[in-house]
PDB file of N, CA and C in Angstrom:
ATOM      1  N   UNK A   1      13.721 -32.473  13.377  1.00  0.00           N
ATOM      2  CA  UNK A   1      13.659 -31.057  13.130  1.00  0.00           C
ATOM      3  C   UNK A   1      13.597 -30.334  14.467  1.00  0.00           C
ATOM      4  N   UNK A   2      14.541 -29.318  14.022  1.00  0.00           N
ATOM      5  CA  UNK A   2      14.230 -28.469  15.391  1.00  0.00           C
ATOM      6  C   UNK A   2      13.558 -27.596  15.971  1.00  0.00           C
ATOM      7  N   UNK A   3      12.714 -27.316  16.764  1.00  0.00           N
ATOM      8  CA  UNK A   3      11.446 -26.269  17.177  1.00  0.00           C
ATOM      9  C   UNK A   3      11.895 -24.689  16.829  1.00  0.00           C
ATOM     10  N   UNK A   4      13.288 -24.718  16.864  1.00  0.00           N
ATOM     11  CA  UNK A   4      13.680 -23.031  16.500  1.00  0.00           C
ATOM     12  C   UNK A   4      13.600 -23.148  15.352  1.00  0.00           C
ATOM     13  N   UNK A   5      13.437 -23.763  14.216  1.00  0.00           N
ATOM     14  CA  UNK A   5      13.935 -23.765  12.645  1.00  0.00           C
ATOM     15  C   UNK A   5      12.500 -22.839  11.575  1.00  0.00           C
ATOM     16  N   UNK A   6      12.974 -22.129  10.975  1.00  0.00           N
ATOM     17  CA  UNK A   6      11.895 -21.280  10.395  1.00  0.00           C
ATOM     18  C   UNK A   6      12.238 -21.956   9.154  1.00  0.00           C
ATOM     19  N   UNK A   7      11.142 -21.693   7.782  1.00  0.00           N
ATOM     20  CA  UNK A   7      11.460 -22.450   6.587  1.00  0.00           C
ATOM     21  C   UNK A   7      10.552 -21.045   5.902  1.00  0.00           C
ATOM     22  N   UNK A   8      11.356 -20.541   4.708  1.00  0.00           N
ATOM     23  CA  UNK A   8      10.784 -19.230   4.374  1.00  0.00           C
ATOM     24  C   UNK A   8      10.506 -19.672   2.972  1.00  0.00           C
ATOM     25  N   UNK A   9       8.991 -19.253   2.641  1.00  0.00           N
ATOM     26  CA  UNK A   9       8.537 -19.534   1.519  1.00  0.00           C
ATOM     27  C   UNK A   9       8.669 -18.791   0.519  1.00  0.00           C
ATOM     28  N   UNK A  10       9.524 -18.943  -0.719  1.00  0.00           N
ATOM     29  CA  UNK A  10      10.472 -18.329  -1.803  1.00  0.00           C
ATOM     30  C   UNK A  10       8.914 -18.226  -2.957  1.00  0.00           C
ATOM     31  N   UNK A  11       8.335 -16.777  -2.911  1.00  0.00           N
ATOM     32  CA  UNK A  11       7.230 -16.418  -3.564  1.00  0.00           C
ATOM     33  C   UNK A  11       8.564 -15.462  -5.169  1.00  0.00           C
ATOM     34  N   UNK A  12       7.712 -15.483  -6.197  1.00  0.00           N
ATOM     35  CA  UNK A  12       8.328 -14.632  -7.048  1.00  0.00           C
ATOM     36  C   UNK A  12       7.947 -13.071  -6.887  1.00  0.00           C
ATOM     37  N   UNK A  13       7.069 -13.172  -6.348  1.00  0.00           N
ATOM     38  CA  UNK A  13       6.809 -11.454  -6.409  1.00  0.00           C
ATOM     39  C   UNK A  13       6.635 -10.843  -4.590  1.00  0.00           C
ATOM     40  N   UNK A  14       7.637 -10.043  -4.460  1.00  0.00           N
ATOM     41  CA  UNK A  14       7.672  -9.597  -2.981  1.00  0.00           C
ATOM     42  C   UNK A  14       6.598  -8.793  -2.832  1.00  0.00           C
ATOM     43  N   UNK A  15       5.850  -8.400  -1.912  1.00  0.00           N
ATOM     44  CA  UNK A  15       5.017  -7.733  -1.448  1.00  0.00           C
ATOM     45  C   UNK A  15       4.984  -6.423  -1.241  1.00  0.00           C
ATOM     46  N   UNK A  16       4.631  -5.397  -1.857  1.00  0.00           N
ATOM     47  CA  UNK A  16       4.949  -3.991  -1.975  1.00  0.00           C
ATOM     48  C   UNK A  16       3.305  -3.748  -1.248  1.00  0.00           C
ATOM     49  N   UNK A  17       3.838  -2.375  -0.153  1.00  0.00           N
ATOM     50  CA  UNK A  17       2.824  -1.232   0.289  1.00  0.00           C
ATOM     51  C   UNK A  17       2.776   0.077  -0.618  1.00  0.00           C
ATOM     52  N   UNK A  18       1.326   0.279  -0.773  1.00  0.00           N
ATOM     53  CA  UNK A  18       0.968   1.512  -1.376  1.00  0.00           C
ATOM     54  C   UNK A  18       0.899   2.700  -0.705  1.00  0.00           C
ATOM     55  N   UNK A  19       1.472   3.732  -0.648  1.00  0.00           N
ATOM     56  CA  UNK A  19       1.499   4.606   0.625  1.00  0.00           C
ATOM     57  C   UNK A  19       1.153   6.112  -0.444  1.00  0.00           C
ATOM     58  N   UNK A  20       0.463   7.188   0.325  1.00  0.00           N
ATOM     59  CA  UNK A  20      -0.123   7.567  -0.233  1.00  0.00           C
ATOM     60  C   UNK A  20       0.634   8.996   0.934  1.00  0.00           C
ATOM     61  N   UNK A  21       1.406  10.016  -0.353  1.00  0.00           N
ATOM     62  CA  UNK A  21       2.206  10.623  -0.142  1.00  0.00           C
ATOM     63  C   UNK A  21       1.642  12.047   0.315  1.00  0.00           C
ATOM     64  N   UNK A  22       1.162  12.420  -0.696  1.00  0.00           N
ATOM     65  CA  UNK A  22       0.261  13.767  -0.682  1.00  0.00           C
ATOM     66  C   UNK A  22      -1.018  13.461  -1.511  1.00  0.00           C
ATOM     67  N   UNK A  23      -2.043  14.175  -1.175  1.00  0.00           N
ATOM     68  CA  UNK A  23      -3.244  13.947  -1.810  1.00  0.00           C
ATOM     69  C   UNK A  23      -3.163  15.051  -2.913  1.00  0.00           C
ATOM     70  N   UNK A  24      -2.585  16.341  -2.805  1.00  0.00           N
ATOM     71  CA  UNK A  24      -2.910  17.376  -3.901  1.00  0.00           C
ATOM     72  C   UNK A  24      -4.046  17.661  -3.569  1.00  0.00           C
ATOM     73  N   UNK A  25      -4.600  18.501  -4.548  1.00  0.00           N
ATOM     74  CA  UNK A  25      -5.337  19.532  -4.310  1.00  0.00           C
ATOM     75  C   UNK A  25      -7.269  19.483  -4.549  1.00  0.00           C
ATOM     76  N   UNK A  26      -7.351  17.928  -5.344  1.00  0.00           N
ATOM     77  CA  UNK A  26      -8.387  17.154  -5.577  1.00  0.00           C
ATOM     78  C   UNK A  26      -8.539  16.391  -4.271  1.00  0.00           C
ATOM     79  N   UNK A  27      -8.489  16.198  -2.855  1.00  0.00           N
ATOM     80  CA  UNK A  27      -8.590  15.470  -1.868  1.00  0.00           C
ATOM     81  C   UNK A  27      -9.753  14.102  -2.434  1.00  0.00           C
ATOM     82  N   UNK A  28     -11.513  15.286  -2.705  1.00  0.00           N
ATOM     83  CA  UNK A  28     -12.609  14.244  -3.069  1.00  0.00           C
ATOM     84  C   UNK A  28     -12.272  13.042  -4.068  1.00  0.00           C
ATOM     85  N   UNK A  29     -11.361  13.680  -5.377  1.00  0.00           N
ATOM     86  CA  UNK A  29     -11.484  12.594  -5.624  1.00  0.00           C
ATOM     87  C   UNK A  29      -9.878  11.152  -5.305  1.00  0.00           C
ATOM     88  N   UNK A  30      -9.429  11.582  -4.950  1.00  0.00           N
ATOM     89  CA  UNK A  30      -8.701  10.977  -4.209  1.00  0.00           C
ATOM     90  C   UNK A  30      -9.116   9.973  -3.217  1.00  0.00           C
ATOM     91  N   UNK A  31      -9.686  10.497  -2.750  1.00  0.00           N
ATOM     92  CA  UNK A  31     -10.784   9.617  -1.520  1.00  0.00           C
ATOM     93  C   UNK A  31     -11.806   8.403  -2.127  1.00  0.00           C
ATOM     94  N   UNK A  32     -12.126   9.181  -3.343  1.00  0.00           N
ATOM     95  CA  UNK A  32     -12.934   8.251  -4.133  1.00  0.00           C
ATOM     96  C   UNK A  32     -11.795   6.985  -4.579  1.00  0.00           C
ATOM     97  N   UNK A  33     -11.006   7.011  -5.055  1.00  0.00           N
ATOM     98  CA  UNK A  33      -9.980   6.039  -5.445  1.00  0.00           C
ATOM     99  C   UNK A  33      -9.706   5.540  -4.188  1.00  0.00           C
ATOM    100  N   UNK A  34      -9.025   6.119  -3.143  1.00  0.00           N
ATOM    101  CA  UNK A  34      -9.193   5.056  -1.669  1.00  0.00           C
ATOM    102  C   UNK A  34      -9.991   4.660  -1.722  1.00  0.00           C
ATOM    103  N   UNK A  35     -11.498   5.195  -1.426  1.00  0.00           N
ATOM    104  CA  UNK A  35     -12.543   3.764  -1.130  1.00  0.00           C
ATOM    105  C   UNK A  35     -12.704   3.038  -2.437  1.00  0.00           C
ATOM    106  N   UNK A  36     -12.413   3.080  -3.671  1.00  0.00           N
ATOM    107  CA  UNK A  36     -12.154   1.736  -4.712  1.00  0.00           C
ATOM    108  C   UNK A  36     -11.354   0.960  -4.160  1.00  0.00           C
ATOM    109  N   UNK A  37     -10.261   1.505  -3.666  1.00  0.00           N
ATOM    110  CA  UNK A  37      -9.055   0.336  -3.451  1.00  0.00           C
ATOM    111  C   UNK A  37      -9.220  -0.330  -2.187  1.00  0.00           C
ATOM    112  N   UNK A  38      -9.272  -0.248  -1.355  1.00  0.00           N
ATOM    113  CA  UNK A  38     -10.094  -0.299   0.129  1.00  0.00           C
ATOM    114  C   UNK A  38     -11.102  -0.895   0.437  1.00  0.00           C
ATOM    115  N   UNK A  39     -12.072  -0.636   0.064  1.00  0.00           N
ATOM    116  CA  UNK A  39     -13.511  -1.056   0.491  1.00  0.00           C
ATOM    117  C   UNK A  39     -13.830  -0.005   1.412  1.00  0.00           C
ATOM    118  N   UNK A  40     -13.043   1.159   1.614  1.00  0.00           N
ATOM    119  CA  UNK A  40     -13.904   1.370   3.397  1.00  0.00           C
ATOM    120  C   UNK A  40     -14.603   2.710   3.043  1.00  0.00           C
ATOM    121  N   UNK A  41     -15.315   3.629   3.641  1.00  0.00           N
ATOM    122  CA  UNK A  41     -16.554   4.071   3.743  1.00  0.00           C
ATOM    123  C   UNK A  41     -15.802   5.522   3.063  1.00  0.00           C
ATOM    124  N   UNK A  42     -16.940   6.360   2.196  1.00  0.00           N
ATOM    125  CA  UNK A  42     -16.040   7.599   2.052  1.00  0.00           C
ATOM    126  C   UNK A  42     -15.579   8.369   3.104  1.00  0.00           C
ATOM    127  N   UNK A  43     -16.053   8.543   4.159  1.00  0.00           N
ATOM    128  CA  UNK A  43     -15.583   9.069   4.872  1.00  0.00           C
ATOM    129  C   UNK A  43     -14.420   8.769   5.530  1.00  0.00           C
ATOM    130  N   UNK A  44     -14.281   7.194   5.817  1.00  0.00           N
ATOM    131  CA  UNK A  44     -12.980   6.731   6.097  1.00  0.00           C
ATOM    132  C   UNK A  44     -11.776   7.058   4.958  1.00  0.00           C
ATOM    133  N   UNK A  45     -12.233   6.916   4.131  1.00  0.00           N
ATOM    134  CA  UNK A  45     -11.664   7.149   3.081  1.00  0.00           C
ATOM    135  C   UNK A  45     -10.587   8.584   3.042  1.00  0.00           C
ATOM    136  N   UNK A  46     -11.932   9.742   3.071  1.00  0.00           N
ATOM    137  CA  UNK A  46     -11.388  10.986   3.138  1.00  0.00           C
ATOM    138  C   UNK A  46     -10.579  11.235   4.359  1.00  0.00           C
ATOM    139  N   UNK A  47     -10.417  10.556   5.617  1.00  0.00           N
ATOM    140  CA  UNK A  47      -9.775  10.707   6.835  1.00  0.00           C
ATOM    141  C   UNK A  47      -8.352   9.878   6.704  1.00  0.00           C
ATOM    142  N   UNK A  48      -8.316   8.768   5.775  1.00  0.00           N
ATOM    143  CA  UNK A  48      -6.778   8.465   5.508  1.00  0.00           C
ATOM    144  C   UNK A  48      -6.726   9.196   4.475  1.00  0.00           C
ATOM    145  N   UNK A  49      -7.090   9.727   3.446  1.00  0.00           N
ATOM    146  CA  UNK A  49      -6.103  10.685   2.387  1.00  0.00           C
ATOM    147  C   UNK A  49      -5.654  12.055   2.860  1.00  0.00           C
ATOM    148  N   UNK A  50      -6.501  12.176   4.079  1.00  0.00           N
ATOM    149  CA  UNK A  50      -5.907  13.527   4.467  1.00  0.00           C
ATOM    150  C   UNK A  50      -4.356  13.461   5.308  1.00  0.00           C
ATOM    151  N   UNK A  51      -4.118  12.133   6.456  1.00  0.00           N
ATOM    152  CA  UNK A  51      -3.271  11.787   7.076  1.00  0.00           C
ATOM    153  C   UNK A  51      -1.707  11.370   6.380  1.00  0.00           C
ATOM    154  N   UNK A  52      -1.461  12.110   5.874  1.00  0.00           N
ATOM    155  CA  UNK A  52      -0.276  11.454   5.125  1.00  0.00           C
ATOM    156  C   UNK A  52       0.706  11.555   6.115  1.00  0.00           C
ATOM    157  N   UNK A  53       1.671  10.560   5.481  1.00  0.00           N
ATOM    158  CA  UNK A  53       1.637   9.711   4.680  1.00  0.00           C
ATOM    159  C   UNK A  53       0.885   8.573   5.277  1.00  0.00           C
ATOM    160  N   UNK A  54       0.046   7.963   4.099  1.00  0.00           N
ATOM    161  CA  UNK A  54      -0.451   6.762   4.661  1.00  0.00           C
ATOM    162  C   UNK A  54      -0.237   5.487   3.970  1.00  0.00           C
ATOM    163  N   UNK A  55      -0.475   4.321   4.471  1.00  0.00           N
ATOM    164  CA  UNK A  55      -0.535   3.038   3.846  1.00  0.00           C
ATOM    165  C   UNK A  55      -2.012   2.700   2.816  1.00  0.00           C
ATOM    166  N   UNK A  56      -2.322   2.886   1.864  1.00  0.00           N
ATOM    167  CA  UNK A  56      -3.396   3.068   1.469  1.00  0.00           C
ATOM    168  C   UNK A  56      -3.839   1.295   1.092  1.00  0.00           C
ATOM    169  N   UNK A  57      -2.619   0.121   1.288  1.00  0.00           N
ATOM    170  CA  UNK A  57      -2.612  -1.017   0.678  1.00  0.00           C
ATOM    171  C   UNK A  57      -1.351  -1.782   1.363  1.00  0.00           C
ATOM    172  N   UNK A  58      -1.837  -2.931   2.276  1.00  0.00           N
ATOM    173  CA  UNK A  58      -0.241  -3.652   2.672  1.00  0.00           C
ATOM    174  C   UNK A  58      -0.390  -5.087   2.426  1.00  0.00           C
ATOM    175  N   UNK A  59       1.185  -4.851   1.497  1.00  0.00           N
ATOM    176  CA  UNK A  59       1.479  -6.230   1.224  1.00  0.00           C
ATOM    177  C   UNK A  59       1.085  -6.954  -0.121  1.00  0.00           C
ATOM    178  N   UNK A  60       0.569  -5.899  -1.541  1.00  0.00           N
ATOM    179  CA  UNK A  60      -0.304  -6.413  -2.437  1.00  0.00           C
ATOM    180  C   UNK A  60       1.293  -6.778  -3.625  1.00  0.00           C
ATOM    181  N   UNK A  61       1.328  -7.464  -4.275  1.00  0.00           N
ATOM    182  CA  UNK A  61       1.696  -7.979  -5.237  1.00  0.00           C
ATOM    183  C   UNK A  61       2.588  -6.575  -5.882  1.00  0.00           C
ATOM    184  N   UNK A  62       3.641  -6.895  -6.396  1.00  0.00           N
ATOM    185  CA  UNK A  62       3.759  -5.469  -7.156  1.00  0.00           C
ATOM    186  C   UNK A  62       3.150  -4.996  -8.331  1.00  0.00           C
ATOM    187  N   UNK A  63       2.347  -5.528  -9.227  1.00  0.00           N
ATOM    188  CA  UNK A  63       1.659  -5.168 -10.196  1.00  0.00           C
ATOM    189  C   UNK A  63       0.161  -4.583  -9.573  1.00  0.00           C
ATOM    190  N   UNK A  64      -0.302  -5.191  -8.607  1.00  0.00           N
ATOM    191  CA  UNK A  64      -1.626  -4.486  -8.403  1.00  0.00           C
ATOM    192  C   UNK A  64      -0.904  -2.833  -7.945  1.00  0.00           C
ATOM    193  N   UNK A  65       0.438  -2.942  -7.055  1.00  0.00           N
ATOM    194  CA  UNK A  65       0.697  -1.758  -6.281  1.00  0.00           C
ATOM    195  C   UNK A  65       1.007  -0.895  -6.992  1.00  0.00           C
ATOM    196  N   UNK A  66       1.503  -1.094  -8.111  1.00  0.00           N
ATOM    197  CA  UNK A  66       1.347  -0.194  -9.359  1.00  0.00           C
ATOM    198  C   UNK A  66       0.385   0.154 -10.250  1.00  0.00           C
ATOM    199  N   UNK A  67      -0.812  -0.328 -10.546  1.00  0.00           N
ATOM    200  CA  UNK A  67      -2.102  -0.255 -10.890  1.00  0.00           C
ATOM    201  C   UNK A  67      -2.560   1.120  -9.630  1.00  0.00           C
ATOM    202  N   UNK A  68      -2.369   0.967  -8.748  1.00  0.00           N
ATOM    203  CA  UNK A  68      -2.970   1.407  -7.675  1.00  0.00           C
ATOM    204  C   UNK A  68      -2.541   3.097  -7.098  1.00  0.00           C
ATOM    205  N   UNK A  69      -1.732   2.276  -7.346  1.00  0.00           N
ATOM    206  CA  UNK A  69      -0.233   3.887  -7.327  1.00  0.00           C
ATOM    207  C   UNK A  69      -0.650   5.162  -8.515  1.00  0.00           C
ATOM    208  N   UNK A  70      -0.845   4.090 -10.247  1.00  0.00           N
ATOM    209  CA  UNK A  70      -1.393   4.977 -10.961  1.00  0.00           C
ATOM    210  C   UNK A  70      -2.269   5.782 -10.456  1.00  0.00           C
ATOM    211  N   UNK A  71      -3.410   4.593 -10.522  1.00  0.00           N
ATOM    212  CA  UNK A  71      -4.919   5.109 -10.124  1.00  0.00           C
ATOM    213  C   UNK A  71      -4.921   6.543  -8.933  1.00  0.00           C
ATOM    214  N   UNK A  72      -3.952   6.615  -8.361  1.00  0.00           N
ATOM    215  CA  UNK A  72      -4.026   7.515  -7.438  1.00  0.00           C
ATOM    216  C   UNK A  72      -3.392   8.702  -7.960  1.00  0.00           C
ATOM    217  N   UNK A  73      -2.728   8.894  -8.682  1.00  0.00           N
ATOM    218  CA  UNK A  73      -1.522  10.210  -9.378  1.00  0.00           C
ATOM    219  C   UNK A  73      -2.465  10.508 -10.188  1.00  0.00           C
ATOM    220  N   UNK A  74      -3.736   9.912 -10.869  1.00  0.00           N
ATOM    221  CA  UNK A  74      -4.631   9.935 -12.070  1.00  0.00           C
ATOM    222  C   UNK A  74      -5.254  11.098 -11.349  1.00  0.00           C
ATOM    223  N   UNK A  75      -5.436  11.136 -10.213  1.00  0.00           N
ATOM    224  CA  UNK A  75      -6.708  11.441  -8.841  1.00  0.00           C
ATOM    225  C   UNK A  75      -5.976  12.849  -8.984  1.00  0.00           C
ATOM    226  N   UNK A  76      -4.864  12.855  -8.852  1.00  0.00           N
ATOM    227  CA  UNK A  76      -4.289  14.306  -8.730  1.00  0.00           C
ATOM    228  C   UNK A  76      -3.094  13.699  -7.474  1.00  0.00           C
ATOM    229  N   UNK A  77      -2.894  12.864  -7.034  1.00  0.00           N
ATOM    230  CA  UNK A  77      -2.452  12.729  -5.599  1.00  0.00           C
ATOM    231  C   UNK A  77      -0.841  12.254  -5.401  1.00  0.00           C
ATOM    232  N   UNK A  78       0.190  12.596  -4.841  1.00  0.00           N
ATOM    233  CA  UNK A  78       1.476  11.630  -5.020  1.00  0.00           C
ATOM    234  C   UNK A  78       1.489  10.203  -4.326  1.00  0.00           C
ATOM    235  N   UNK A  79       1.944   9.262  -4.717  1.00  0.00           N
ATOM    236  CA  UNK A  79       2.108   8.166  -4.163  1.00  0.00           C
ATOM    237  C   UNK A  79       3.338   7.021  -4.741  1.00  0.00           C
ATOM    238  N   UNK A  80       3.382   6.208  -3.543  1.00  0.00           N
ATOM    239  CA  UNK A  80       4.550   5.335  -4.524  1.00  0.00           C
ATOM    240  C   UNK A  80       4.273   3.885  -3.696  1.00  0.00           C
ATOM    241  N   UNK A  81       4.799   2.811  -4.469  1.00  0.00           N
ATOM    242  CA  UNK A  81       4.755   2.006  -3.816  1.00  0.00           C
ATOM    243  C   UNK A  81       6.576   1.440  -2.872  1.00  0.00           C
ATOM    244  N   UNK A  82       6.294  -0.027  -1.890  1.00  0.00           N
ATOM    245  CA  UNK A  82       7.363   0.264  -1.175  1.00  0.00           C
ATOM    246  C   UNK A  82       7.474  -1.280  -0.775  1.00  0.00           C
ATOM    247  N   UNK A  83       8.682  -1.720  -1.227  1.00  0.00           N
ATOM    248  CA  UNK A  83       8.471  -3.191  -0.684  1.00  0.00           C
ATOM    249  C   UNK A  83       9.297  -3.416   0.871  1.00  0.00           C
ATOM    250  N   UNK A  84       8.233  -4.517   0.876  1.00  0.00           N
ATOM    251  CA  UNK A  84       7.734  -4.690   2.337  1.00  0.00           C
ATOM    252  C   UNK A  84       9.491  -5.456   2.706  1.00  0.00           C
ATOM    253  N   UNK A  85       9.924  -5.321   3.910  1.00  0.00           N
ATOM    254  CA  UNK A  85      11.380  -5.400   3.705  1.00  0.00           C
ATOM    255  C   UNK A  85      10.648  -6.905   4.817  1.00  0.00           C
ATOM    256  N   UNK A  86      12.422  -8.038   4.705  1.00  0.00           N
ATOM    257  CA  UNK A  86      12.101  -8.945   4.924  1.00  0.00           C
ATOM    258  C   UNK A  86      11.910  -9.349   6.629  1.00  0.00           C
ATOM    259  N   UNK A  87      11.411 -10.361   7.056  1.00  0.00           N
ATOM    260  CA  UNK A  87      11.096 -10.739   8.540  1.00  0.00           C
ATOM    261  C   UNK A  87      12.295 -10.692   9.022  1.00  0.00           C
ATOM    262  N   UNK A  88      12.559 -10.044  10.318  1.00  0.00           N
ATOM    263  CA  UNK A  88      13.592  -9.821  11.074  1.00  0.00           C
ATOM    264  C   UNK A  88      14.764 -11.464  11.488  1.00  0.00           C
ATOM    265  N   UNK A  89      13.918 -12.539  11.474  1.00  0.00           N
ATOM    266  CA  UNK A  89      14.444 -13.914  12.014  1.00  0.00           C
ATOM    267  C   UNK A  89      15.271 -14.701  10.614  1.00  0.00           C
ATOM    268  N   UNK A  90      15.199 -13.775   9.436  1.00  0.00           N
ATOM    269  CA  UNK A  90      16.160 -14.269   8.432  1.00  0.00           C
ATOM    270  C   UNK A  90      17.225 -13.683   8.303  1.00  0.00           C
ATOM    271  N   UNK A  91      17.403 -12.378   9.292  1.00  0.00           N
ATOM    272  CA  UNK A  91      19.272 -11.773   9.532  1.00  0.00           C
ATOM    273  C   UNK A  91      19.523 -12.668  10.504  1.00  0.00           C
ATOM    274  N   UNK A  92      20.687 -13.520   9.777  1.00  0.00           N
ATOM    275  CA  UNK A  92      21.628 -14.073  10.756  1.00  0.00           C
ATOM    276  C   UNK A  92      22.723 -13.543  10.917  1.00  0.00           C
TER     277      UNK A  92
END
């Protein structure tokens, strides 16, 4: 085998980012649904929903990224999910 040779592991479900478009006009609770999805502090929270567009989730399954996506439009907020496009060393 050769040291340049990559071997790409054929998963069924590609990896979609949750990106978080506009918050609308509910920011708080918006923020509250980031830190569900997240873990991170409300305040961190409220400092990425304000930054749009943001990544609110990278790389999750496409069914959670749609769970997630809801959960956030529920909030008042736009969002979509976005699959993660493939590693540059498989264009030949």
């Amino acid at each position: 085998m050769a040291e340049d040779e990559y071997f790409l592991l054929v998963c069924d479900d590609v990896s979609h980012d949750v990106v978080l478009t506009d918050p609308g006009v509910r920011v708080p609770d918006v923020a509250q649904v980031v830190r569900r999805l997240t873990g991170l502090s409300l305040w961190r929270s409220k400092v990425l929903a304000t930054q749009v567009p943001a990544v609110i989730l990278d790389g999750v399954p496409q069914e959670d990224a749609e769970a997630a996506v809801a959960a956030l439009r529920d909030a008042g907020a736009q969002a979509e999910t976005r699959e993660q496009p493939e590693p540059d060393f498989l264009e030949h």
